[in-house]
N, C-alpha and C. Protein backbone atom coordinates (compact mmCIF):
# COMPACT_ATOMS: atom_id res chain seq x y z
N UNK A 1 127.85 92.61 200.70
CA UNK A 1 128.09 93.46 199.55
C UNK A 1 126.83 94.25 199.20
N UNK A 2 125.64 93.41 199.32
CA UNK A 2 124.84 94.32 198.84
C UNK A 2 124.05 95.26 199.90
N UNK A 3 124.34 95.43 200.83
CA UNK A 3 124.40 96.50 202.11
C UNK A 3 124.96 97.45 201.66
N UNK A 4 126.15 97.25 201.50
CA UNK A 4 127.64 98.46 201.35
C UNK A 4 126.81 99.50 199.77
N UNK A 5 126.05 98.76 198.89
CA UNK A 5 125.56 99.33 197.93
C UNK A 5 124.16 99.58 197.65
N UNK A 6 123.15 99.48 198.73
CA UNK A 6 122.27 100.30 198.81
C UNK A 6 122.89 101.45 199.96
N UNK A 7 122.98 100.93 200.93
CA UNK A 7 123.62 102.55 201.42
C UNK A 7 124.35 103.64 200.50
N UNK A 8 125.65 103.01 199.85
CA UNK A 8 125.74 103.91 199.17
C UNK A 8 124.84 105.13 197.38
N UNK A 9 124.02 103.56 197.35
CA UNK A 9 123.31 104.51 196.19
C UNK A 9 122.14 105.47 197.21
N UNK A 10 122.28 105.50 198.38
CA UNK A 10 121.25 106.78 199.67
C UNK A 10 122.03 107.28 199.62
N UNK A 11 123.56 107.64 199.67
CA UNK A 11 124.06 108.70 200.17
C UNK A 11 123.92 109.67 199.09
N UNK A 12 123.97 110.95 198.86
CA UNK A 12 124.22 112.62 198.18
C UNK A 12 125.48 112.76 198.61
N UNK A 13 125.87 113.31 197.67
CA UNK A 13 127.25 113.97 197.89
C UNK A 13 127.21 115.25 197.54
N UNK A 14 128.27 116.43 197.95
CA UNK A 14 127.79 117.69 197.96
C UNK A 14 129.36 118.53 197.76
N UNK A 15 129.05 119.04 195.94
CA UNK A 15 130.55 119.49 195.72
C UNK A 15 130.97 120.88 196.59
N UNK A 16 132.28 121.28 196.47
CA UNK A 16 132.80 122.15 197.10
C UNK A 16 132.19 123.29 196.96
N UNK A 17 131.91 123.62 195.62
CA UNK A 17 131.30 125.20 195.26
C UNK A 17 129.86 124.98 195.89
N UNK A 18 128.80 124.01 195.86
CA UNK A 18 127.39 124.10 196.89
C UNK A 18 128.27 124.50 198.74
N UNK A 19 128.81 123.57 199.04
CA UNK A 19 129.27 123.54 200.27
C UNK A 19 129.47 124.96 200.93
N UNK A 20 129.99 125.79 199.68
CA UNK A 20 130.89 126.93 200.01
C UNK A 20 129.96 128.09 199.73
N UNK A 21 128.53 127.76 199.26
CA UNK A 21 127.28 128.50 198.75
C UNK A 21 126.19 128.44 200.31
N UNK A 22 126.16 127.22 200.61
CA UNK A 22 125.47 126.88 201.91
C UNK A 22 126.03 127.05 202.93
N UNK A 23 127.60 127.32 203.33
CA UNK A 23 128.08 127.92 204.87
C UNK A 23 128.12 129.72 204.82
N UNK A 24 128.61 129.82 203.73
CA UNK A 24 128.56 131.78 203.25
C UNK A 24 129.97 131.83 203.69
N UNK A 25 131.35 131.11 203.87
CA UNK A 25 132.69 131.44 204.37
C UNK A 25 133.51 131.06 203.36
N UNK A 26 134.91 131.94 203.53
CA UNK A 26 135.86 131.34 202.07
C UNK A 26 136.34 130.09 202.68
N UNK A 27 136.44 129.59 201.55
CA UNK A 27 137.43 128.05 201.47
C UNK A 27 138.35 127.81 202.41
N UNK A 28 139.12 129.00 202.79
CA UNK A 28 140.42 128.89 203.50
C UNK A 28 139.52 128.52 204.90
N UNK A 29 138.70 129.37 205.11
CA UNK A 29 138.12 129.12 206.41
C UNK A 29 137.54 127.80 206.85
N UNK A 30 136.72 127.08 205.60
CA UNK A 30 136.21 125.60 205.83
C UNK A 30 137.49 124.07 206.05
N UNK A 31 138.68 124.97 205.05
CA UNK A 31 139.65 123.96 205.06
C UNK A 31 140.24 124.14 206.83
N UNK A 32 140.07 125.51 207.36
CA UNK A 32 140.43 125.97 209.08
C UNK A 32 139.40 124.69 209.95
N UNK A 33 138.06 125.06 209.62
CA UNK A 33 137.59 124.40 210.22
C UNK A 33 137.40 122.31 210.50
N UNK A 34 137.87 122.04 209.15
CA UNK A 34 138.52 120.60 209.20
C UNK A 34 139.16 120.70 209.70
N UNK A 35 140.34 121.75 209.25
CA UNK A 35 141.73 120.87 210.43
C UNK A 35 141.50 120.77 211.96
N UNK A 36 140.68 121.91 212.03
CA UNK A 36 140.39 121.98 213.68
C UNK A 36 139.40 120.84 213.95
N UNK A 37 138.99 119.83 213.22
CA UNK A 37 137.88 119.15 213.32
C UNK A 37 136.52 119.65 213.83
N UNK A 38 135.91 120.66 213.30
CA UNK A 38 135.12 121.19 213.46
C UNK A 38 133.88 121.22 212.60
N UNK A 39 134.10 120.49 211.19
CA UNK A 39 133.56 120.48 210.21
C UNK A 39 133.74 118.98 209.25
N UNK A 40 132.44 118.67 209.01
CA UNK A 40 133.41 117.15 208.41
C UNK A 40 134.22 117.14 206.80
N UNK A 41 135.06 116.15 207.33
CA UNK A 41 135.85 116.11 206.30
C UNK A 41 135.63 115.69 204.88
N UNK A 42 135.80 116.02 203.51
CA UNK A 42 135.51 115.97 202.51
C UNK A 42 135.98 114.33 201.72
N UNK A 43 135.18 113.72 201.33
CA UNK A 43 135.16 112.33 200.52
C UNK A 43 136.22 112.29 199.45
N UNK A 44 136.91 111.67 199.75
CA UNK A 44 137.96 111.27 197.89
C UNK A 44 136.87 110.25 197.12
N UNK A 45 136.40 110.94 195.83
CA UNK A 45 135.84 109.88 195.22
C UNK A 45 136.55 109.91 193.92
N UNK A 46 137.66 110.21 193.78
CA UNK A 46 138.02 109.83 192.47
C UNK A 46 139.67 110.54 192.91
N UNK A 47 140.73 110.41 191.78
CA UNK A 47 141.76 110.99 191.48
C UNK A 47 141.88 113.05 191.90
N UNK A 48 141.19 113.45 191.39
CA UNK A 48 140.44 114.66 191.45
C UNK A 48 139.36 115.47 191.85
N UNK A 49 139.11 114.34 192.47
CA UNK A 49 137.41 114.93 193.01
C UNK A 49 137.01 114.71 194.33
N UNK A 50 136.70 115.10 195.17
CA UNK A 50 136.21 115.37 196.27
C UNK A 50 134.72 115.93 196.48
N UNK A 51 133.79 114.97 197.92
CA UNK A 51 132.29 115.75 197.86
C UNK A 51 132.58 115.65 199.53
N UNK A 52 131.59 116.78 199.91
CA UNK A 52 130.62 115.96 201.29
C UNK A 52 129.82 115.47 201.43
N UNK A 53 129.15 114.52 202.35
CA UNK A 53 128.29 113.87 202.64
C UNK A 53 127.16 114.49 203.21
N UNK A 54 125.94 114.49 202.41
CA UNK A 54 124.70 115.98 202.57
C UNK A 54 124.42 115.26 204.21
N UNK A 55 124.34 114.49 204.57
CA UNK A 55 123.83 113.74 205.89
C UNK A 55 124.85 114.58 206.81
N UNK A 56 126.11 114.43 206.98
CA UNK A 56 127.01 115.18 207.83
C UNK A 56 127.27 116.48 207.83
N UNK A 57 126.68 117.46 206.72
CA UNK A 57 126.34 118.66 206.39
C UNK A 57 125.25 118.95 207.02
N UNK A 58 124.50 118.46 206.94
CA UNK A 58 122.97 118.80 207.64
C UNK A 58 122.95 118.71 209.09
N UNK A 59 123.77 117.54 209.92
CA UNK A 59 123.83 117.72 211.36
C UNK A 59 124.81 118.69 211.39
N UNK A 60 126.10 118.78 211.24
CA UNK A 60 126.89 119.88 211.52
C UNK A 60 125.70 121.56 211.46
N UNK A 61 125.31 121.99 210.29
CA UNK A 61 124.50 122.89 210.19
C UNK A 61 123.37 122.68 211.08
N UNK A 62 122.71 121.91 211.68
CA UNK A 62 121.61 121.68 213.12
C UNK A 62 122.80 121.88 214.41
N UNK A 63 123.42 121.26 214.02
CA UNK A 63 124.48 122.24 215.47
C UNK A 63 124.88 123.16 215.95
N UNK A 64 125.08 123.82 214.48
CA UNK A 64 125.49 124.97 214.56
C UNK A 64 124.15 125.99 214.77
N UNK A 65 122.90 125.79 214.29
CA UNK A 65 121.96 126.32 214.51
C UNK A 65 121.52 126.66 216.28
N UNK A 66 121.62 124.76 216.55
CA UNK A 66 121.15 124.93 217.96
C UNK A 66 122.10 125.36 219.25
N UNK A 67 123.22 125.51 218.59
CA UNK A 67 124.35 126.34 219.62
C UNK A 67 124.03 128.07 219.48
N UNK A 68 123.42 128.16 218.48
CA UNK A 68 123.41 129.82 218.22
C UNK A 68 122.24 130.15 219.02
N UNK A 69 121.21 129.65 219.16
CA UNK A 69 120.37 129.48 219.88
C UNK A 69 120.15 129.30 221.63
N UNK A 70 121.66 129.27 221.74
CA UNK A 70 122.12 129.08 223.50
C UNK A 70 122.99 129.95 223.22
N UNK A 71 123.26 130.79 222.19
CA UNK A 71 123.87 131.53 222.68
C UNK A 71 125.68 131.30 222.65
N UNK A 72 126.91 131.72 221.46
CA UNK A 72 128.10 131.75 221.53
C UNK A 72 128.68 132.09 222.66
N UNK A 73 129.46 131.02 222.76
CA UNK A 73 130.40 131.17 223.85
C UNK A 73 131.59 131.05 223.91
């Protein structure tokens, strides 16, 4: 138990409107890119609320960096 709750008091969570400030694409497009699994998927932390996880934001965005960097294909 007390594993499960220091990890979680490390994790950040990262609401939709930052998310959608830090990729520069509309919503419709990030919700495209989940379904395609391309992007990770957003946390239920409550009834109403949803975050991402800044850790899986940050590698996705280093991927996407170091693919641009070789060049779209």
């Amino acid at each position: 138990m007390q594993d499960y709750i220091s990890k979680a008091q490390t994790q950040v969570f990262v609401s939709w409107p930052r998310v959608l400030e830090e990729v520069d694409v509309p919503k419709s497009t990030v919700y495209d890119w989940i379904k395609r699994g391309i992007f990770p998927r957003p946390i239920q932390l409550g009834p109403r609320r949803v975050a991402f996880c800044r850790d899986q934001l940050e590698a996705w965005k280093s991927h996407r960096a170091a693919a641009a960097k070789g060049g779209f294909k």
